[in-house]
C-alpha atoms as a PDB file:
ATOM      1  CA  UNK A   1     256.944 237.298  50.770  1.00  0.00           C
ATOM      2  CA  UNK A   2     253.798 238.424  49.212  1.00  0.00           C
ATOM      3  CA  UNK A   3     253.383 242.073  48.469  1.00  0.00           C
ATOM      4  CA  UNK A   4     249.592 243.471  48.150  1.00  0.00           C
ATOM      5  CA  UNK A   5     249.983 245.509  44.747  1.00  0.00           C
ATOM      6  CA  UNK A   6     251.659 242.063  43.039  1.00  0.00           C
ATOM      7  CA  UNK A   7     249.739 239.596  41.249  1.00  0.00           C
ATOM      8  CA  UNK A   8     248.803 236.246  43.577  1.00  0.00           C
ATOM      9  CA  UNK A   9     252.047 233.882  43.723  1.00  0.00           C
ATOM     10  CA  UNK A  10     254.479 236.626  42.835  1.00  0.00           C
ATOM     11  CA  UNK A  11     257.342 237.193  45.206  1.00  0.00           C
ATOM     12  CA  UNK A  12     260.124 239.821  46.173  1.00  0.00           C
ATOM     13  CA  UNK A  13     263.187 238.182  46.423  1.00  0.00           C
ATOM     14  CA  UNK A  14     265.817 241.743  46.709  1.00  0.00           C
ATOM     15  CA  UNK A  15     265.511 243.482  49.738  1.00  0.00           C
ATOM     16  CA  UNK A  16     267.017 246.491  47.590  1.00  0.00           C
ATOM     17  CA  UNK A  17     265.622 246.247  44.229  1.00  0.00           C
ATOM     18  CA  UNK A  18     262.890 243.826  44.354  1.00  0.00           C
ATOM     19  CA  UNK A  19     261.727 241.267  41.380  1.00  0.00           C
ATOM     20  CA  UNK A  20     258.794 241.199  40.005  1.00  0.00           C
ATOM     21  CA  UNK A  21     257.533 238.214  38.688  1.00  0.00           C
ATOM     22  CA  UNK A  22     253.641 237.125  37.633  1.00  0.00           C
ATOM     23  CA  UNK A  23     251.934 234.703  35.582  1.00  0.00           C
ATOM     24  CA  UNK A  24     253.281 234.270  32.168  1.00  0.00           C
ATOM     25  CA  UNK A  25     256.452 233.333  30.744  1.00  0.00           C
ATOM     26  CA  UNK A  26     256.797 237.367  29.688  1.00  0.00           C
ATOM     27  CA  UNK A  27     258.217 239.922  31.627  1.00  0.00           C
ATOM     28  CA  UNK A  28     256.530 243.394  32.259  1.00  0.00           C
ATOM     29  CA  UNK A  29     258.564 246.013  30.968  1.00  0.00           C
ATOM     30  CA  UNK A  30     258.489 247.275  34.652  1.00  0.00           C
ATOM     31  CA  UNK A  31     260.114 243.562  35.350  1.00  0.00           C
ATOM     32  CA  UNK A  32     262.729 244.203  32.696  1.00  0.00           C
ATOM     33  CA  UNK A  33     263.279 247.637  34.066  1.00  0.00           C
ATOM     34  CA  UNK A  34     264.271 246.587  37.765  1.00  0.00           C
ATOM     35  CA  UNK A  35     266.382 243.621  36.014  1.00  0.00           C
ATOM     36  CA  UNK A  36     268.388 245.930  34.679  1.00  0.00           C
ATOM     37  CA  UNK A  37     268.454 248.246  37.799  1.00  0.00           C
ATOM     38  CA  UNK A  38     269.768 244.872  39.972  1.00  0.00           C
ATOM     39  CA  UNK A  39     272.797 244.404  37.333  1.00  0.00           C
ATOM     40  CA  UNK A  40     273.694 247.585  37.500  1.00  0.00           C
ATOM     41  CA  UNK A  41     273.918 247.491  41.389  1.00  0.00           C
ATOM     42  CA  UNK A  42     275.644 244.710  41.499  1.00  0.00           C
ATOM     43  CA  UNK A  43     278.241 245.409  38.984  1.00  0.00           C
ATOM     44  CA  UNK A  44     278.479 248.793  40.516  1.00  0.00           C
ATOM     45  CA  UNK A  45     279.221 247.082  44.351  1.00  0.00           C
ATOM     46  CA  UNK A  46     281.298 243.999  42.526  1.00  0.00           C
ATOM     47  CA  UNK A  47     284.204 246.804  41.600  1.00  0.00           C
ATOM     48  CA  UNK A  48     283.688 248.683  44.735  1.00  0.00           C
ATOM     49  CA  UNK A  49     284.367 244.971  46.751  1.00  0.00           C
ATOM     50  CA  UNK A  50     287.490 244.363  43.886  1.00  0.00           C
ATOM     51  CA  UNK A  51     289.052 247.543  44.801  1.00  0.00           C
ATOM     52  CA  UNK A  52     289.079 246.918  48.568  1.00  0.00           C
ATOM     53  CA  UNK A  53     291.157 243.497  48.060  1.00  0.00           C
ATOM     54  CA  UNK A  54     294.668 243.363  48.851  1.00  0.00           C
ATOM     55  CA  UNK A  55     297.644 242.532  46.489  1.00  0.00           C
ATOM     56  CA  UNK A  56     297.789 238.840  47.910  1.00  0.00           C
ATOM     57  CA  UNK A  57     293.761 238.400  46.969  1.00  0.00           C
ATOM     58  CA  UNK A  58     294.216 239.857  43.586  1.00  0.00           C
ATOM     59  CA  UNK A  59     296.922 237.712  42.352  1.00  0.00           C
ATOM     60  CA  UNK A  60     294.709 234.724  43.976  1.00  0.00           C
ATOM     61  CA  UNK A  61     292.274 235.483  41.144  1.00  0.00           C
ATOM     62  CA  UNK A  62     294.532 236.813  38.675  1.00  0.00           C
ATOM     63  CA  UNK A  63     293.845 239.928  38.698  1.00  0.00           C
ATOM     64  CA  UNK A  64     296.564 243.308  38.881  1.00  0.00           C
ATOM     65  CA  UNK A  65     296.115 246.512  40.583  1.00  0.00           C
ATOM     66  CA  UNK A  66     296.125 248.638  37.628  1.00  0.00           C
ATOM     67  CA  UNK A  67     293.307 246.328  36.279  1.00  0.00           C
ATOM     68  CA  UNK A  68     290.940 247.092  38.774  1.00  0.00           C
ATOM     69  CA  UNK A  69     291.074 250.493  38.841  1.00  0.00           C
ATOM     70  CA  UNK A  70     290.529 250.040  34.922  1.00  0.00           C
ATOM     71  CA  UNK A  71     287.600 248.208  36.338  1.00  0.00           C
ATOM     72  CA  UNK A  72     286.264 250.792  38.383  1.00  0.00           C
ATOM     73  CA  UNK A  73     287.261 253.587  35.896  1.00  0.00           C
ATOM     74  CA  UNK A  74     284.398 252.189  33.808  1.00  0.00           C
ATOM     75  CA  UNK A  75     280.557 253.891  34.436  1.00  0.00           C
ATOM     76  CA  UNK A  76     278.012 250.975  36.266  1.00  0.00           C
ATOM     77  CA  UNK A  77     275.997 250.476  33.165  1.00  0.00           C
ATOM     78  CA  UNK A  78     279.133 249.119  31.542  1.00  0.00           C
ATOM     79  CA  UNK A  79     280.290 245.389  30.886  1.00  0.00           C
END
């Protein structure tokens, strides 16, 4: 999808936070900017999905309870 304020063959590819990407092998620092913004989202919804699986699920991937809420316990900008 082409978007009139991006440079010709640039494309959005997130519907929420949307990439940026031009000519060039470098980034903007705007680019850079909404690639951190799109980690932090989806880390931020990846513990909110972990939290809503069941005990069965969890031991499927090896994880416990009290991990996951150490999990979410952590802010989104965290590893």
């Amino acid at each position: 999808m082409n978007h009139p304020h991006l440079a010709a063959g640039a494309t959005l590819n997130c519907p929420v936070v949307p990439a940026v990407r031009g000519p060039g092998p470098r980034q903007s620092s705007f680019a850079r900017a909404m690639a951190v913004l799109r980690t932090w989202l989806r880390r931020s919804r990846g513990r909110d999905d972990l939290a809503e699986l069941d005990e069965h699920l969890l031991r499927d991937i090896g994880l416990t309870r009290s991990e996951v809420e150490n999990e979410r316990g952590k802010f989104f900008w965290q590893a």
